[in-house]
C-alpha atoms as a PDB file:
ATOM      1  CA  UNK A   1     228.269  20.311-120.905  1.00  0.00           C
ATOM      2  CA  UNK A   2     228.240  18.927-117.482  1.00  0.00           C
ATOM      3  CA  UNK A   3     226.267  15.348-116.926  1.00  0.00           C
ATOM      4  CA  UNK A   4     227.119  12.204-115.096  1.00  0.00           C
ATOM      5  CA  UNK A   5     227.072   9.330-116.865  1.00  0.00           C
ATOM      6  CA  UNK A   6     225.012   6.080-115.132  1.00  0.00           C
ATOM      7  CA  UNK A   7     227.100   3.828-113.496  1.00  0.00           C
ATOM      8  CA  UNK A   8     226.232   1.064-115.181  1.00  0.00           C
ATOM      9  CA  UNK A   9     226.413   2.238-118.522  1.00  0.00           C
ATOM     10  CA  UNK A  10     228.728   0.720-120.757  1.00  0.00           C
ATOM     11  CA  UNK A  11     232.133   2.548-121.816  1.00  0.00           C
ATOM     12  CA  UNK A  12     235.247   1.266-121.356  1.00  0.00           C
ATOM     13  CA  UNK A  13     236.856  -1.277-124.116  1.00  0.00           C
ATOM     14  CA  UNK A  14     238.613  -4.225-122.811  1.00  0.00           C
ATOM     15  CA  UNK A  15     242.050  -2.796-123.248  1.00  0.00           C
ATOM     16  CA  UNK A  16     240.620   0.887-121.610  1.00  0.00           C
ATOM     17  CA  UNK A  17     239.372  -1.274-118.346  1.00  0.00           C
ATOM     18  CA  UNK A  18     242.312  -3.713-118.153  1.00  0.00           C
ATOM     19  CA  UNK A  19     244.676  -0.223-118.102  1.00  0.00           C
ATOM     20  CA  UNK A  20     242.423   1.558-115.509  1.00  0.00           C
ATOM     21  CA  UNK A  21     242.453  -1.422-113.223  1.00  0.00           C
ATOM     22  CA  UNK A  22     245.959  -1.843-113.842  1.00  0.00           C
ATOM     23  CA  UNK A  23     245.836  -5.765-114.780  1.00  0.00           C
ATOM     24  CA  UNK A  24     245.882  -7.399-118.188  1.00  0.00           C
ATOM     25  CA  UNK A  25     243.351  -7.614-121.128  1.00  0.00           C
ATOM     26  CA  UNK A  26     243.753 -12.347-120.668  1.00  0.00           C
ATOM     27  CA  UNK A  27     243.197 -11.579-116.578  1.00  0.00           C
ATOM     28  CA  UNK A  28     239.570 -10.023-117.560  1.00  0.00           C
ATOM     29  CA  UNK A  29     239.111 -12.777-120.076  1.00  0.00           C
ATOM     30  CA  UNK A  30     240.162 -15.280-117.546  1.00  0.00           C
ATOM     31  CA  UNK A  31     237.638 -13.507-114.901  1.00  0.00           C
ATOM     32  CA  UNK A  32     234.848 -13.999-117.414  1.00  0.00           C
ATOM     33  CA  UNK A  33     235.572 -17.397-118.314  1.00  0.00           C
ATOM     34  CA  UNK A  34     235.273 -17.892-114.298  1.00  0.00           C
ATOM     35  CA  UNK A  35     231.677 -16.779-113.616  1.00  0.00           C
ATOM     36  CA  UNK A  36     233.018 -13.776-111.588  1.00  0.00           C
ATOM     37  CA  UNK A  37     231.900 -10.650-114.687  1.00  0.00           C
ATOM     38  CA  UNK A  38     229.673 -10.861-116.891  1.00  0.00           C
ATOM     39  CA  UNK A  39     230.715  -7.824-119.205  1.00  0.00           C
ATOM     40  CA  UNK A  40     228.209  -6.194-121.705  1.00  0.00           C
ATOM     41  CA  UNK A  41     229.041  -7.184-125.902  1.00  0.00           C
ATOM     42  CA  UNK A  42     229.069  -4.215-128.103  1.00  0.00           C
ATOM     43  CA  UNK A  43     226.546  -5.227-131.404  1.00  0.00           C
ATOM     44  CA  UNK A  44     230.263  -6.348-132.986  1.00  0.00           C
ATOM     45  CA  UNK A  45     230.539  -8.822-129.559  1.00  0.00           C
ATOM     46  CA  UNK A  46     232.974  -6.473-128.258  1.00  0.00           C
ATOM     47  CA  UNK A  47     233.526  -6.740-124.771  1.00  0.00           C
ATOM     48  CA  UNK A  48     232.571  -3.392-122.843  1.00  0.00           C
ATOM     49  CA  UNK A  49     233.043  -2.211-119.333  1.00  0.00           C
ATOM     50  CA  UNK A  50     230.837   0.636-116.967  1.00  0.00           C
ATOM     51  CA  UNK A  51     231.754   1.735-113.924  1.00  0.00           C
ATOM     52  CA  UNK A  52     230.082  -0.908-111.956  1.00  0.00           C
ATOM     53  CA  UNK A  53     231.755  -3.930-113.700  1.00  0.00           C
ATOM     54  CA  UNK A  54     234.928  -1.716-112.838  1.00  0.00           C
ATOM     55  CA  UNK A  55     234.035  -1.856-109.085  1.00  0.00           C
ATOM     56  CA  UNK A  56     233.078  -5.705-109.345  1.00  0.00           C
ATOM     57  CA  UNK A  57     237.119  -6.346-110.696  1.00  0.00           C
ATOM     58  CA  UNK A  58     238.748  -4.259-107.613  1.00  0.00           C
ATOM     59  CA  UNK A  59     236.578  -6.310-105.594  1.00  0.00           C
ATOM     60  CA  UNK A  60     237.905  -9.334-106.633  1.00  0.00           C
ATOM     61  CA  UNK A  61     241.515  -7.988-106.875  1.00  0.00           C
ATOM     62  CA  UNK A  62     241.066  -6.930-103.419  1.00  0.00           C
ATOM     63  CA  UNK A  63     240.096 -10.491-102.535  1.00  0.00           C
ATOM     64  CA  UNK A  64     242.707 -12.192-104.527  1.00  0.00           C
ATOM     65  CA  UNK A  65     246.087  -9.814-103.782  1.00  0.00           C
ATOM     66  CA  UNK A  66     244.866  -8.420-100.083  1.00  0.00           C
ATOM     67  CA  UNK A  67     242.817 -11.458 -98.683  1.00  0.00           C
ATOM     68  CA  UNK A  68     245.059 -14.232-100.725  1.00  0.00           C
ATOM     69  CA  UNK A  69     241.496 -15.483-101.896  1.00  0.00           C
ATOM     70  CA  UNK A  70     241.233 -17.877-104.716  1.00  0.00           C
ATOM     71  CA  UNK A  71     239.045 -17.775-107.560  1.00  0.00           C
ATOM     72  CA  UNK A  72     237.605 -20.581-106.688  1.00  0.00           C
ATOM     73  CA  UNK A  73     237.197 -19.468-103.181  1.00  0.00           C
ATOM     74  CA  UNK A  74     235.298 -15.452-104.608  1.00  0.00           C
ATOM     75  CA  UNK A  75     233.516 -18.415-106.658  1.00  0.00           C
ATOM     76  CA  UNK A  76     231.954 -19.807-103.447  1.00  0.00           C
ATOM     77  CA  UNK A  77     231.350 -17.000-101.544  1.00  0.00           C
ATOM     78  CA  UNK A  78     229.360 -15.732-104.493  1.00  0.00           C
ATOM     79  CA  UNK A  79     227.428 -18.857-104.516  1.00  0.00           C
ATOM     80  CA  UNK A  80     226.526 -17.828-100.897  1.00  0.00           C
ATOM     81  CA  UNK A  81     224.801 -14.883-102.369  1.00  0.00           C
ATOM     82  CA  UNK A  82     220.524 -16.032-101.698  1.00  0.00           C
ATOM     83  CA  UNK A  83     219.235 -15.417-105.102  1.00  0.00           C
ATOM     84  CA  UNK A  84     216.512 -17.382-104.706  1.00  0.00           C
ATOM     85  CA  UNK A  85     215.310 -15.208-101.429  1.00  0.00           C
ATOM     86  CA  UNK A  86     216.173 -11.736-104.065  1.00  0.00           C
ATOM     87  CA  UNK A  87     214.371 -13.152-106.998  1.00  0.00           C
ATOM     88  CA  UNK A  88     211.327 -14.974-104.554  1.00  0.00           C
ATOM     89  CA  UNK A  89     212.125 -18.342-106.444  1.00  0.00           C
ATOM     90  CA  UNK A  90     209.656 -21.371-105.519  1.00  0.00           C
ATOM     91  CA  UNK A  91     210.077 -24.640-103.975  1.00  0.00           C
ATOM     92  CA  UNK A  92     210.017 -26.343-107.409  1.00  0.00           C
ATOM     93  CA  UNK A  93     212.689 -23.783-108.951  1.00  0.00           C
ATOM     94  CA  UNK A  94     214.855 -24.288-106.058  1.00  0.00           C
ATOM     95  CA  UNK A  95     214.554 -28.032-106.711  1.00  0.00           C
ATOM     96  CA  UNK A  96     215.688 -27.328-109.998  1.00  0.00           C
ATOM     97  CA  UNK A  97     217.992 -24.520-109.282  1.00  0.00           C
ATOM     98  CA  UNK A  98     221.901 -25.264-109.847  1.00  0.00           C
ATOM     99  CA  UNK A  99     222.686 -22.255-108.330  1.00  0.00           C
ATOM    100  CA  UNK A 100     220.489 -23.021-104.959  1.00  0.00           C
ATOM    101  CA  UNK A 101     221.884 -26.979-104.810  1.00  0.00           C
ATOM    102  CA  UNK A 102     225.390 -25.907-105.668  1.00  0.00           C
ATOM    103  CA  UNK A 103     228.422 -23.808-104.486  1.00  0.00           C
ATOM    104  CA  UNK A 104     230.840 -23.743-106.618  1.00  0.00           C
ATOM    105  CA  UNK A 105     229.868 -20.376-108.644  1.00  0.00           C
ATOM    106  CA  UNK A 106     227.223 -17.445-108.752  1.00  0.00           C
ATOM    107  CA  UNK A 107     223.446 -17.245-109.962  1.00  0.00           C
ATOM    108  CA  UNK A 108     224.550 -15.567-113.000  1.00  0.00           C
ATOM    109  CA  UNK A 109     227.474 -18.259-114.052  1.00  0.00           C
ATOM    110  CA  UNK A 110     224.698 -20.979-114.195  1.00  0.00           C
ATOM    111  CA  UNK A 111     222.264 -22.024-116.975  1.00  0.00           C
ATOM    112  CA  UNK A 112     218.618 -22.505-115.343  1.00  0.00           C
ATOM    113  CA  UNK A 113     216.624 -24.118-117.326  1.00  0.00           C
ATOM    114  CA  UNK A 114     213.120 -25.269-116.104  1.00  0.00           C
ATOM    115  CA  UNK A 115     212.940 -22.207-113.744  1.00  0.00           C
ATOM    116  CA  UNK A 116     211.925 -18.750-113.558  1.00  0.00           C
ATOM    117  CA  UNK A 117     215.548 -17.579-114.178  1.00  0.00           C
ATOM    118  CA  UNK A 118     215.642 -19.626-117.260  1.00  0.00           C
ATOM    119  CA  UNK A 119     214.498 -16.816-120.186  1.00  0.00           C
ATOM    120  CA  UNK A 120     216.164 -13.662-117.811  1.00  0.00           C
ATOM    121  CA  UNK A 121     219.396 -12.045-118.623  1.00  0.00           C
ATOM    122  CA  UNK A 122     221.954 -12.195-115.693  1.00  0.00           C
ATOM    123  CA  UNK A 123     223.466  -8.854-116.661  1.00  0.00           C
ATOM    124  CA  UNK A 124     220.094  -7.207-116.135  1.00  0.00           C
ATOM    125  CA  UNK A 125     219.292  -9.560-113.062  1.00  0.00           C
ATOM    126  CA  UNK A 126     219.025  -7.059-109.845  1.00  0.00           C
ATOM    127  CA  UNK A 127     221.117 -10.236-108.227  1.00  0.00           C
ATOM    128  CA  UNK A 128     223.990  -9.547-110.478  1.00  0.00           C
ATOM    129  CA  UNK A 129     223.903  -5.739-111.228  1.00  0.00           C
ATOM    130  CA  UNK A 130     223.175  -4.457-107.331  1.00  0.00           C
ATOM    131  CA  UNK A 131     225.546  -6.894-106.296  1.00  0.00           C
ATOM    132  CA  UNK A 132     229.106  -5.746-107.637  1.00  0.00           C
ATOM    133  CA  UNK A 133     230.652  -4.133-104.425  1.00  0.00           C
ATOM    134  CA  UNK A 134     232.337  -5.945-101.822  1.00  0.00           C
ATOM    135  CA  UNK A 135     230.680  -4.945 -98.862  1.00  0.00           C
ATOM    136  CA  UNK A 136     227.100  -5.680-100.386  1.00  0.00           C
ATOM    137  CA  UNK A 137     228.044  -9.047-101.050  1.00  0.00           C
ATOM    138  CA  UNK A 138     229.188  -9.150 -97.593  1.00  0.00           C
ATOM    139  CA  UNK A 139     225.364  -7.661 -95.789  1.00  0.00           C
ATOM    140  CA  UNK A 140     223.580 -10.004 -97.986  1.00  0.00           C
ATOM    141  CA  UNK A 141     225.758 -13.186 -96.479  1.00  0.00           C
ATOM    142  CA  UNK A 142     225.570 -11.390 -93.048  1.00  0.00           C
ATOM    143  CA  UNK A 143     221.019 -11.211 -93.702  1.00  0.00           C
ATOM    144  CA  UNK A 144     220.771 -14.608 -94.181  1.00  0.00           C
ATOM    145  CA  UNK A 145     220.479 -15.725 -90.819  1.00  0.00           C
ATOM    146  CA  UNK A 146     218.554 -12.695 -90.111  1.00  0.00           C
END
């Protein structure tokens, strides 16, 4: 049998991921407690990795060990992501909006409660999933002035 498996589909353990991207099991834990992944939980809350969140980590390796970025600083450049121009938030919402009023995370590593964001699931949010290469992160920055 010859298929190809979605990118986004959920297959790598922790400890399978942390060996493929050739860091440790805490520096994935550490990454989630940050706001940078958002990993899916197996029905036993076991953290699982696809493809995509497997992109999303070299991207942020690549930032930290080749660009010397901080956490904190991949933190603020993914606040610069315009969710609320992707998701076609309103005035109120954005009054309400941590995400919009703040900078010092992403869209997905906020609660928002009182908006339209407030019963989705970031995971499944086309803000977080389309988002998880570096150089899409980077045209959506570059479009805002556009």
């Amino acid at each position: 049998m010859d298929f190809e498996l979605p990118n986004d589909q959920p297959l790598f353990s922790i400890s399978a991921a942390a060996k493929l991207l050739d860091i440790s099991v805490h520096t994935l834990r550490k990454y989630e407690r940050e706001g940078l992944i958002l990993p899916h939980k197996s029905e036993g809350n076991q953290r699982i990795y696809s493809k995509k969140d497997l992109e999303r980590v070299s991207c942020i390796r690549n930032a930290i060990e080749e660009m010397k970025i901080s956490i904190n600083g991949i933190k603020t450049i993914y606040s610069l992501i315009p969710c609320w121009d992707i998701i076609g938030c309103s005035d109120a919402d954005r009054e309400n909006c941590e995400s919009y009023n703040g900078h010092s995370g992403a869209c997905w590593s906020y609660h928002h409660p009182g908006t339209t964001c407030e019963s989705k699931d970031c995971r499944t949010c086309t803000v977080y999933k389309d988002n998880y290469k570096c150089s899409k992160v980077k045209n959506l920055i570059q479009n805002i002035s556009r």
